[in-house]
C-alpha atoms as a PDB file:
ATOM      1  CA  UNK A   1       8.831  17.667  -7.851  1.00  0.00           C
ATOM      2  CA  UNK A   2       8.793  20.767  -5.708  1.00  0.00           C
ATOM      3  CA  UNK A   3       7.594  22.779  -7.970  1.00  0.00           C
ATOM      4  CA  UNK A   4       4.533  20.914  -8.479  1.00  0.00           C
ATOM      5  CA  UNK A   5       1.850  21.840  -6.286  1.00  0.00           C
ATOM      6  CA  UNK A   6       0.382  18.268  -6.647  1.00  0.00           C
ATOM      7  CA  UNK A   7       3.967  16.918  -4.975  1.00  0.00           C
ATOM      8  CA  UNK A   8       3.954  19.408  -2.728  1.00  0.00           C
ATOM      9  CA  UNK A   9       0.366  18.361  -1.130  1.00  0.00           C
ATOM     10  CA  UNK A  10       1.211  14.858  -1.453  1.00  0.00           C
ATOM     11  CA  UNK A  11       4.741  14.773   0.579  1.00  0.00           C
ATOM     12  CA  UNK A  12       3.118  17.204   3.172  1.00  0.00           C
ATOM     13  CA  UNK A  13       0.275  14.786   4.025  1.00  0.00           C
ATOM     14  CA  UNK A  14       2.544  11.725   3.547  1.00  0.00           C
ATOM     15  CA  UNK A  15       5.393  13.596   5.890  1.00  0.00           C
ATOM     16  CA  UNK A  16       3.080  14.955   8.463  1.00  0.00           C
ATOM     17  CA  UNK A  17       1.327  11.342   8.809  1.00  0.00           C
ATOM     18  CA  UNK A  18       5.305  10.062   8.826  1.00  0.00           C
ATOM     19  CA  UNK A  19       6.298  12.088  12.055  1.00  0.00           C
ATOM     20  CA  UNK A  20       3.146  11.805  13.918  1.00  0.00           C
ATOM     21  CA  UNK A  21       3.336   7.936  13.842  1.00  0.00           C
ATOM     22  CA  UNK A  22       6.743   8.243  15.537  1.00  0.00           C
ATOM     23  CA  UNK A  23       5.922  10.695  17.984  1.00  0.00           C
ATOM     24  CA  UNK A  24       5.892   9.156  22.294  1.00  0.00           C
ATOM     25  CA  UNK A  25       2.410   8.948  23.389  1.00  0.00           C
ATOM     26  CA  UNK A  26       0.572   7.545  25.955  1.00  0.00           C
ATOM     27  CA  UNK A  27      -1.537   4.568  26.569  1.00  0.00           C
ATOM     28  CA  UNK A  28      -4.345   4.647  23.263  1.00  0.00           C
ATOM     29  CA  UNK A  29      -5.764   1.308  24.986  1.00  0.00           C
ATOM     30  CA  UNK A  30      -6.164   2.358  28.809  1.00  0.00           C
ATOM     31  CA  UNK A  31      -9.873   3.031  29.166  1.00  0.00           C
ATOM     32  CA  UNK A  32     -10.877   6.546  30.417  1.00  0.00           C
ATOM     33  CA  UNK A  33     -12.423   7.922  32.998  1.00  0.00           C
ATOM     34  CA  UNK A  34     -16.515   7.440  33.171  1.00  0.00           C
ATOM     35  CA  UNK A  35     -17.200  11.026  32.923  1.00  0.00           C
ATOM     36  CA  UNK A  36     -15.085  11.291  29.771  1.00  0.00           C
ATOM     37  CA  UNK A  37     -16.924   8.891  27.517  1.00  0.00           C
ATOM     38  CA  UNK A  38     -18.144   9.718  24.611  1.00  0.00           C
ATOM     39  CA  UNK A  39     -17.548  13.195  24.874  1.00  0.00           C
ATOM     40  CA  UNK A  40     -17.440  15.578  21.534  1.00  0.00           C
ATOM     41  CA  UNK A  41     -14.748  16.811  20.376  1.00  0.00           C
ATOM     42  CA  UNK A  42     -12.856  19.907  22.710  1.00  0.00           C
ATOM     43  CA  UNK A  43     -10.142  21.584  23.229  1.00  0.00           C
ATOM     44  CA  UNK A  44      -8.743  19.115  26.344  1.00  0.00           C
ATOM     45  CA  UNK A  45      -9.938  16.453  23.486  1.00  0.00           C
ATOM     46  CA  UNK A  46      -9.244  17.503  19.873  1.00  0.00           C
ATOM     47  CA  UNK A  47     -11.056  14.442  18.233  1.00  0.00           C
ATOM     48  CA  UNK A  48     -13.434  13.446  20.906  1.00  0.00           C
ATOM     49  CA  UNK A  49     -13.237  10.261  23.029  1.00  0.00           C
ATOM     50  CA  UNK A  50     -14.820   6.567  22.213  1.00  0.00           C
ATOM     51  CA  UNK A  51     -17.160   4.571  24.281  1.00  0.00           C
ATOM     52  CA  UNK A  52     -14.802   3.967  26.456  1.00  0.00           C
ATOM     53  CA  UNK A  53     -13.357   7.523  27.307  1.00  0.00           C
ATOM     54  CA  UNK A  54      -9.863   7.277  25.107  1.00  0.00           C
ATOM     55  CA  UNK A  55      -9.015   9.748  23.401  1.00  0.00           C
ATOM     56  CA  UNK A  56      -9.899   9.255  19.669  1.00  0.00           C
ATOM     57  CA  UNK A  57      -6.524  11.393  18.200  1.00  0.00           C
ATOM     58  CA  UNK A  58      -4.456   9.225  20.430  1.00  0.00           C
ATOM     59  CA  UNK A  59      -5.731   6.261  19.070  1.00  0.00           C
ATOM     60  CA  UNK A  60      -5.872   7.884  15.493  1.00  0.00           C
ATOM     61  CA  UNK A  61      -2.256   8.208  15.492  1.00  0.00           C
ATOM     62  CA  UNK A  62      -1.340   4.949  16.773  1.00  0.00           C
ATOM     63  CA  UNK A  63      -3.719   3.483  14.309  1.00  0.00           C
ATOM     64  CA  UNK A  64      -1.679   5.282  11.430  1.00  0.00           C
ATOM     65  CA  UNK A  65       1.166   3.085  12.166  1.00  0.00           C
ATOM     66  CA  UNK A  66      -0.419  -0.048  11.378  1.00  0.00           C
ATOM     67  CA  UNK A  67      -1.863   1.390   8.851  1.00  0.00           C
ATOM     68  CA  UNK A  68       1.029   2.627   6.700  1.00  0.00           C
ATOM     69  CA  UNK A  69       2.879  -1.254   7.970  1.00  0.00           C
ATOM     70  CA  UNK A  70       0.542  -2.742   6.637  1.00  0.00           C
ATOM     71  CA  UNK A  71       0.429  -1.125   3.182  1.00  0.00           C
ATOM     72  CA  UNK A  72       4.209  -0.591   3.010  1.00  0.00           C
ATOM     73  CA  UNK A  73       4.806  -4.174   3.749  1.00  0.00           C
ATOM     74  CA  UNK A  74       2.232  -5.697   1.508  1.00  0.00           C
ATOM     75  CA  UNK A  75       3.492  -3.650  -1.260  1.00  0.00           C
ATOM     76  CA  UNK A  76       6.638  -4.579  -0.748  1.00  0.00           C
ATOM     77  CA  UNK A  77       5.675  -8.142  -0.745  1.00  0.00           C
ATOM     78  CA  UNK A  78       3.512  -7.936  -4.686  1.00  0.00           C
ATOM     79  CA  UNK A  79       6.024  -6.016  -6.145  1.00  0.00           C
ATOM     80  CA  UNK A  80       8.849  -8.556  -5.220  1.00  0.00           C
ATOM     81  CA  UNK A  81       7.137 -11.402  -6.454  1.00  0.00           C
ATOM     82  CA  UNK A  82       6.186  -9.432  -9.458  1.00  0.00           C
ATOM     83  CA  UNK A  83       8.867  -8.174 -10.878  1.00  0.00           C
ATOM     84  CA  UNK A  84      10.347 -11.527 -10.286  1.00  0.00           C
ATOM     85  CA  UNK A  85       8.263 -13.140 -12.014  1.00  0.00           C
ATOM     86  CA  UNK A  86       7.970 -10.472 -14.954  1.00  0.00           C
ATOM     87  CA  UNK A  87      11.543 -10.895 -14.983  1.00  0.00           C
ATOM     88  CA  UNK A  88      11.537 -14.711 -15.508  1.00  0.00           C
ATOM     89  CA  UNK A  89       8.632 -14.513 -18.118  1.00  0.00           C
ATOM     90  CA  UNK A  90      10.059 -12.134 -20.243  1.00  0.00           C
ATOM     91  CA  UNK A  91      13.776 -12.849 -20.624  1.00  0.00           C
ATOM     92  CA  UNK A  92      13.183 -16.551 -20.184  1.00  0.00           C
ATOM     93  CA  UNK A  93      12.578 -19.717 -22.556  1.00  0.00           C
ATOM     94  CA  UNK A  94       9.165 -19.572 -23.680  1.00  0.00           C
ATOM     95  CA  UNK A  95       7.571 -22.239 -22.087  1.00  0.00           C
ATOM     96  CA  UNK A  96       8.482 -20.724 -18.503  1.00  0.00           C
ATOM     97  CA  UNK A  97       6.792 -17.664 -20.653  1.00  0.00           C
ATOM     98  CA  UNK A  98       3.771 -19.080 -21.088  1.00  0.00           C
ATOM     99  CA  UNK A  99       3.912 -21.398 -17.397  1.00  0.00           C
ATOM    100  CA  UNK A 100       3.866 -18.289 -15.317  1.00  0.00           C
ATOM    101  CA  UNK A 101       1.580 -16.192 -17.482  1.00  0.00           C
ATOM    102  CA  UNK A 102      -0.724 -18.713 -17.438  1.00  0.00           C
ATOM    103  CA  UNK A 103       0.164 -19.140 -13.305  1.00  0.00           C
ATOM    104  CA  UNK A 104      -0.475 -15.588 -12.860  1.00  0.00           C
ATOM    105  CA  UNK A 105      -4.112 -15.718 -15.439  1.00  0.00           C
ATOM    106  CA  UNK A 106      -5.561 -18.779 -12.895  1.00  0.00           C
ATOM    107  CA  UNK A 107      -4.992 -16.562 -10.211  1.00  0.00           C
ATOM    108  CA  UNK A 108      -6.343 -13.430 -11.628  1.00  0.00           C
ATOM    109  CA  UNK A 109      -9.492 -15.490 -12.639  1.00  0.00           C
ATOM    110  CA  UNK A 110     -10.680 -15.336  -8.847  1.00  0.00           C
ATOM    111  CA  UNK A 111     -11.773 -12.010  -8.241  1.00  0.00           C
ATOM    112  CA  UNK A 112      -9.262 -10.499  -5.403  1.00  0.00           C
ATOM    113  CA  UNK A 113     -11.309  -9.467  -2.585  1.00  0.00           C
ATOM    114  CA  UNK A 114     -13.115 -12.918  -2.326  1.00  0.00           C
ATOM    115  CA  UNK A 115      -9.151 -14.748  -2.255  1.00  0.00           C
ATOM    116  CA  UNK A 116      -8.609 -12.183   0.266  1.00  0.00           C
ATOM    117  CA  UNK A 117     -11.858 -12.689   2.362  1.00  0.00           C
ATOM    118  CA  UNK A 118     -10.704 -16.441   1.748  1.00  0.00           C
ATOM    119  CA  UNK A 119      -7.546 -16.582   3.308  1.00  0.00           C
ATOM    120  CA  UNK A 120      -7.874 -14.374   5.743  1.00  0.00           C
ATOM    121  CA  UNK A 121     -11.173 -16.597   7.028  1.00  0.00           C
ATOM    122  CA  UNK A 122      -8.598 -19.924   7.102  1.00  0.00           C
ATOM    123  CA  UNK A 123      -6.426 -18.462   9.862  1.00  0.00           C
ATOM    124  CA  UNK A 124      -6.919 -16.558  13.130  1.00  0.00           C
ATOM    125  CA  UNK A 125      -6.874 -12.948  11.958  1.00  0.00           C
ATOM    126  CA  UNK A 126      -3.640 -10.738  12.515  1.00  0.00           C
ATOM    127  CA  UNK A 127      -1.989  -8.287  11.464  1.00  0.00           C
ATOM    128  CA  UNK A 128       1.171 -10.236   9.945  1.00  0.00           C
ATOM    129  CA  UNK A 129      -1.760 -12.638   8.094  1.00  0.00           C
ATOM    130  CA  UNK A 130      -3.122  -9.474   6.676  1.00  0.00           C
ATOM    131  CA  UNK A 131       0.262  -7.981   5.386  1.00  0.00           C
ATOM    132  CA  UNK A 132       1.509 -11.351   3.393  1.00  0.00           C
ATOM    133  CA  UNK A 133      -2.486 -12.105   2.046  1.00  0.00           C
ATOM    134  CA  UNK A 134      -2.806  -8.424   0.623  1.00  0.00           C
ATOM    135  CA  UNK A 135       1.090  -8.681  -0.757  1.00  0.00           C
ATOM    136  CA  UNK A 136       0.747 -12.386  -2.019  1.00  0.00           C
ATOM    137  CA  UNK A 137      -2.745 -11.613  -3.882  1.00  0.00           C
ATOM    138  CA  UNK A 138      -1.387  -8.764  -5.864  1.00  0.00           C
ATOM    139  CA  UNK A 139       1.439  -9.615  -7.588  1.00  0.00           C
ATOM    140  CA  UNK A 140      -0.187 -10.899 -10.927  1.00  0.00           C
ATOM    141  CA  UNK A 141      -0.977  -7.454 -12.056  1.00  0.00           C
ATOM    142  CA  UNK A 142       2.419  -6.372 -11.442  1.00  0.00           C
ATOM    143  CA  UNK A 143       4.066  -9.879 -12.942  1.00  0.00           C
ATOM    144  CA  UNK A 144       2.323  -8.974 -16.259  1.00  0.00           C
ATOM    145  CA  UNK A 145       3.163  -5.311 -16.540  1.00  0.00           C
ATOM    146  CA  UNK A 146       7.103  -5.570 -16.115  1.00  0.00           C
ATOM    147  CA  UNK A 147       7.258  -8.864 -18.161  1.00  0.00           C
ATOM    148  CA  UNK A 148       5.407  -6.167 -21.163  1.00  0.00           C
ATOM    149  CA  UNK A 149       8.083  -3.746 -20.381  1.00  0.00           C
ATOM    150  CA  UNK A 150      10.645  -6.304 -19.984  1.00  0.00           C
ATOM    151  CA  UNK A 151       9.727  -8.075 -23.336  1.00  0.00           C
ATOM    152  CA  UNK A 152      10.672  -4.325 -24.744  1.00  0.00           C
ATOM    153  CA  UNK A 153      13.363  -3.318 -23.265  1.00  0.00           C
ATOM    154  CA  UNK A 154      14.852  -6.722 -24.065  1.00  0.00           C
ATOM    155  CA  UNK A 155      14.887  -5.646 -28.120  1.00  0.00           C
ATOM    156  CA  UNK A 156      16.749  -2.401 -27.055  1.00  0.00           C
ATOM    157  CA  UNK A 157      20.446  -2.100 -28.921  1.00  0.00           C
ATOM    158  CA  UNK A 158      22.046  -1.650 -25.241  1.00  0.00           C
ATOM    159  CA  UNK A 159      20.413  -4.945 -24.458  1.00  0.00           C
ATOM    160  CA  UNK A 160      22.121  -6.601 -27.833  1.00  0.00           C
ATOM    161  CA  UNK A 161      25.536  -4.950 -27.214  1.00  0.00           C
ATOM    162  CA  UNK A 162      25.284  -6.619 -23.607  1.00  0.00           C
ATOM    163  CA  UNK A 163      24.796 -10.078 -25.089  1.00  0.00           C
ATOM    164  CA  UNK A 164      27.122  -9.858 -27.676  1.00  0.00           C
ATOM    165  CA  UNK A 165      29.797  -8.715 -24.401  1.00  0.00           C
ATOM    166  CA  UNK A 166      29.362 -12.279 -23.479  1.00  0.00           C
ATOM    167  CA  UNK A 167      27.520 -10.678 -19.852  1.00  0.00           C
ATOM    168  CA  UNK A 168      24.769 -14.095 -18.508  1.00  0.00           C
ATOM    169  CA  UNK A 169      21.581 -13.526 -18.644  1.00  0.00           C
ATOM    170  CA  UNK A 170      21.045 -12.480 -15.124  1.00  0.00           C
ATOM    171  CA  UNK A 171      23.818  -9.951 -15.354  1.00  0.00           C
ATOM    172  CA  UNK A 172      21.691  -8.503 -17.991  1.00  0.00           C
ATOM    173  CA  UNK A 173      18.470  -8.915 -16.152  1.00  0.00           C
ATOM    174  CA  UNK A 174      20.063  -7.217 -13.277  1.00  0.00           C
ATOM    175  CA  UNK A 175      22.465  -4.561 -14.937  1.00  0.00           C
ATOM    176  CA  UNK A 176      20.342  -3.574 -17.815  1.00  0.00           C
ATOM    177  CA  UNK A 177      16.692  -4.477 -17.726  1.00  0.00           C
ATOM    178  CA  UNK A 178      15.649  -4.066 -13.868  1.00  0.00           C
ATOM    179  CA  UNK A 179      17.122  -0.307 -13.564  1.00  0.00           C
ATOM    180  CA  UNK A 180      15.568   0.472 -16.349  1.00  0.00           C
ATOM    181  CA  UNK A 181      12.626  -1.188 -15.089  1.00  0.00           C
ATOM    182  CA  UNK A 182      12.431   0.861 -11.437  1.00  0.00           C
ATOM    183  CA  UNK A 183      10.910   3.925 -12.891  1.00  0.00           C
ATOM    184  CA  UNK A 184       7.611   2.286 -13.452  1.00  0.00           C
ATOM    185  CA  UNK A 185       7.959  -0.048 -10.346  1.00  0.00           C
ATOM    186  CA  UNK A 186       8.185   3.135  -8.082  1.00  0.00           C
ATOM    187  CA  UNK A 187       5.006   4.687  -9.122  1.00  0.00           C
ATOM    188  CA  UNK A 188       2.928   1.423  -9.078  1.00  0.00           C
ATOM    189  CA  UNK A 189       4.301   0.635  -5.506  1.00  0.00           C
ATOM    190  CA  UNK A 190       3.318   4.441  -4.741  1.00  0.00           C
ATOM    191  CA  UNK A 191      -0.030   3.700  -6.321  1.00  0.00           C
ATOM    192  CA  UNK A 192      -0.436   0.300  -4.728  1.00  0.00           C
ATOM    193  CA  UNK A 193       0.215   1.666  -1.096  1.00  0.00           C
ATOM    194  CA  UNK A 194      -2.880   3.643  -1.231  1.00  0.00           C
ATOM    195  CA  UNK A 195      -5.388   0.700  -2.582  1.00  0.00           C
ATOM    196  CA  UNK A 196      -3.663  -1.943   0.217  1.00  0.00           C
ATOM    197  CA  UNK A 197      -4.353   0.741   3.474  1.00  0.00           C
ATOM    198  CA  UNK A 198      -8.206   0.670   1.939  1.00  0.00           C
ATOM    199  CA  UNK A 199      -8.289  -3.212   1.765  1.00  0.00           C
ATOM    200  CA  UNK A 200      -6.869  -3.682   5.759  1.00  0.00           C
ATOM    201  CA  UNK A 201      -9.020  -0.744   6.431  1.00  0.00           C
ATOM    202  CA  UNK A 202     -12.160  -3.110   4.831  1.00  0.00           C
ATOM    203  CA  UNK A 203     -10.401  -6.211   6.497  1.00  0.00           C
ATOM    204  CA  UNK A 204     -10.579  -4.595   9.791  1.00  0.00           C
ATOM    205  CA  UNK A 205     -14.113  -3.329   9.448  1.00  0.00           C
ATOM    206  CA  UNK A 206     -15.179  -6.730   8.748  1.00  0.00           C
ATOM    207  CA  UNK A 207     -13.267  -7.945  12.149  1.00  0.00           C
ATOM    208  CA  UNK A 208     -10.952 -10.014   9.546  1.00  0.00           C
ATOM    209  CA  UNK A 209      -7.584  -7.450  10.743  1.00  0.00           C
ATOM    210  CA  UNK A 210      -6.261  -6.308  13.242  1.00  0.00           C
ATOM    211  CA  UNK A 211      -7.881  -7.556  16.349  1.00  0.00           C
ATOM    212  CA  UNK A 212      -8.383  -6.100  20.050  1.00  0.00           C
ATOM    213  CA  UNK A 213      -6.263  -4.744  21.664  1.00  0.00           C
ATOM    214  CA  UNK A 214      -4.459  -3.635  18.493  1.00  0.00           C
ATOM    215  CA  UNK A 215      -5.944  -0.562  16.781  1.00  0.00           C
ATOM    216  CA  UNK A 216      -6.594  -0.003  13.261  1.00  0.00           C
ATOM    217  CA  UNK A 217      -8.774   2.810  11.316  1.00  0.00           C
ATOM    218  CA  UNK A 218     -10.618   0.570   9.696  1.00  0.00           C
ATOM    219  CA  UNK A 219     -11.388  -1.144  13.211  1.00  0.00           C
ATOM    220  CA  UNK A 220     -12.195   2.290  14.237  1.00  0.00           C
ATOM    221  CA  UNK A 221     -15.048   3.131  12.060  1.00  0.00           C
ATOM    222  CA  UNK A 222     -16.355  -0.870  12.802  1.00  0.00           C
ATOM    223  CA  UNK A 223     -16.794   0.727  16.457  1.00  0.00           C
ATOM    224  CA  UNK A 224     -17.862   4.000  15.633  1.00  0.00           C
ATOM    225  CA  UNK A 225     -20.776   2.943  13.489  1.00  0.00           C
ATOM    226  CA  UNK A 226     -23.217   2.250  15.818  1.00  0.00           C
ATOM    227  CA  UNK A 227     -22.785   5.757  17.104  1.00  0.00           C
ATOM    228  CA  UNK A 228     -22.898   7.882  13.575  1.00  0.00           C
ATOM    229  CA  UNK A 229     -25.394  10.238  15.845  1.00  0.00           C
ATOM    230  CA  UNK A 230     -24.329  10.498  19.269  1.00  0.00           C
ATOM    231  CA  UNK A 231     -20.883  10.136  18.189  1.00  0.00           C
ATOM    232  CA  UNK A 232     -20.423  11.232  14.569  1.00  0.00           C
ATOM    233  CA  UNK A 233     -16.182  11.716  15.277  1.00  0.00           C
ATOM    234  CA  UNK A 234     -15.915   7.978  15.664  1.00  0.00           C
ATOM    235  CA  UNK A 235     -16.252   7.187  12.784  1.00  0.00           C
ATOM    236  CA  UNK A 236     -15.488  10.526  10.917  1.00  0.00           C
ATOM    237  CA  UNK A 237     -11.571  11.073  11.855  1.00  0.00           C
ATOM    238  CA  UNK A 238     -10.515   7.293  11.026  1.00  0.00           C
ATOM    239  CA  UNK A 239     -12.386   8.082   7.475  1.00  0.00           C
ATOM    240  CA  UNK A 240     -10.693  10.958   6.516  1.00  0.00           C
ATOM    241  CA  UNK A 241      -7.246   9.664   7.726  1.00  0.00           C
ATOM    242  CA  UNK A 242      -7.937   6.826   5.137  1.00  0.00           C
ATOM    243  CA  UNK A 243      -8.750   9.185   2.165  1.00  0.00           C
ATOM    244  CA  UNK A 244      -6.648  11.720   2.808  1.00  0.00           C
ATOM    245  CA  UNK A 245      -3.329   8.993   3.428  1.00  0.00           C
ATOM    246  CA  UNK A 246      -4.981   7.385   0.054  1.00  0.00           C
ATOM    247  CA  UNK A 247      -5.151  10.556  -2.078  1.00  0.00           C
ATOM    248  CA  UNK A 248      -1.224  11.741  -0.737  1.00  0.00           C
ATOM    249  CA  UNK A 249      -0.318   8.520  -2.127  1.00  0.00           C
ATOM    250  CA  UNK A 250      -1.699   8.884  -5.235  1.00  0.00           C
ATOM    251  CA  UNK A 251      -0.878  12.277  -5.970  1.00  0.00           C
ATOM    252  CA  UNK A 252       2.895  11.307  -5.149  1.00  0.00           C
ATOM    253  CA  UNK A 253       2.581   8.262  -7.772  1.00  0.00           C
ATOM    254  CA  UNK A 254       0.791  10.551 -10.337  1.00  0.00           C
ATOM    255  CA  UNK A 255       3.865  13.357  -9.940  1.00  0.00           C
ATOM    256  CA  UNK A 256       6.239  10.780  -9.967  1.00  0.00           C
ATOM    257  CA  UNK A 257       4.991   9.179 -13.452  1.00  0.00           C
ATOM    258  CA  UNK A 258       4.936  13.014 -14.748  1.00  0.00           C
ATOM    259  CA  UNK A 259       8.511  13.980 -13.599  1.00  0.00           C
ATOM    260  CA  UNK A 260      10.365  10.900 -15.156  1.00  0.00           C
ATOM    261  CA  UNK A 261       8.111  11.079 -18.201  1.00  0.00           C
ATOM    262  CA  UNK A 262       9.420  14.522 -18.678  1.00  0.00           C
ATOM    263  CA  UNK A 263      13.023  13.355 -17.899  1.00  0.00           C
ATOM    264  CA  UNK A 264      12.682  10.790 -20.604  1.00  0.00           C
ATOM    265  CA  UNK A 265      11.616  13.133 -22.976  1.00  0.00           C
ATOM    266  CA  UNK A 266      14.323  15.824 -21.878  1.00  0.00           C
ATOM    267  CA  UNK A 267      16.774  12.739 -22.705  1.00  0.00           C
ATOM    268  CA  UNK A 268      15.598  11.800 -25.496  1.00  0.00           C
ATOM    269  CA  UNK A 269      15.429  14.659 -27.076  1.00  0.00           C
END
């Protein structure tokens, strides 16, 4: 992956973002001092300083951890379900076949962002709410795309020559099928990271996410709106944090598919 200058851009943004979330700072909720409100960006503050005289890179970075929480987490949450239920569906009887497919259609009918806005509007809004809504609305996508590549794999003569070994079905499901499987479960988590950060971002902008005094980006730009002239960096830094932690993301998943479609061709051939 080195070698590809796509990879290269993406783990640099992704690592970068990685060790400033861990780095000790100070206090990114203590307000300022009066004099230091809303003050442009300079070299005693890089990114400026909000309404209330914090700095806005302090707050930036400490925003970046719920951030990538959030869309780690949630992806982690889809793509267990999912590939559960793939599993199930396509090395199962087929009634549970056609149950869960049918499960997973009802819930794809409603259109995602409204089930999100939906949920999210039942409960008081936080940010554990926020990581389990965005993981438990997005698993049908990813149910249906390993049960299609578990429905294939299933046919293969390794597959066969397991069976006819006598192994259970879940020995096969878990020996055979699923690590054949985590090729393309890696780059759809990779490419799923990126979409989940933009829906907390939207949650948050809407006041549905993280609440005071927690900081997100998306929270960040809710604030910084009303200031787009007298205090363009508000609003600025948190969006290019988003698109550039979105576009690192998806230039890892995009490498990723390329490298292990060229090691299956190596292989095969």
């Amino acid at each position: 992956m080195l070698r590809r200058p796509g990879a290269i851009i993406s783990l640099t943004l992704l690592f970068v973002a990685l060790v400033v979330t861990l780095l000790p700072l100070g206090d990114p909720v203590a307000l300022g001092p009066l004099d230091e409100r809303l003050l442009s960006p300079s070299p005693s503050h890089i990114m400026g300083t909000d309404i209330h005289g914090r700095d806005v890179l302090l707050r930036l970075i400490y925003g970046s951890r719920v951030s990538l929480l959030v869309g780690w987490v949630s992806v982690m949450v889809a793509m267990v379900i999912g590939t559960s239920v793939g599993l199930w569906a396509g090395l199962g009887p087929r009634w549970l076949d056609r149950f869960l497919m049918m499960l997973s259609d009802l819930f794809l009918a409603f259109p995602r962002l409204f089930l999100i806005l939906l949920l999210v509007s039942l409960a008081k809004p936080s940010l554990t709410l926020v990581m389990f809504v965005i993981g438990l609305t997005g698993w049908m996508s990813v149910a249906r795309l390993v049960r299609a590549e578990a429905l294939s794999l299933k046919e293969r003569d390794f597959v066969h020559s397991a069976r006819g070994l006598g192994l259970s079905s879940w020995a096969v499901a878990t020996r055979h099928i699923l690590p054949n499987l985590m090729p393309t479960i890696i780059v759809t988590a990779a490419l799923r990271v990126g979409g989940a950060i933009l829906t907390e971002a939207f949650l948050s902008f809407l006041g549905l996410g993280v609440q005071e005094p927690g900081i997100s980006w998306g929270g960040m730009i809710q604030q910084g709106r009303s200031h787009l002239v007298d205090g363009w960096w508000l609003a600025t830094f948190p969006g290019l944090a988003i698109a550039l932690t979105v576009i690192g993301y998806n230039l890892l998943a995009d490498d990723i598919r390329n490298m292990l479609d060229h090691t299956e061709k190596e292989g095969g051939s």
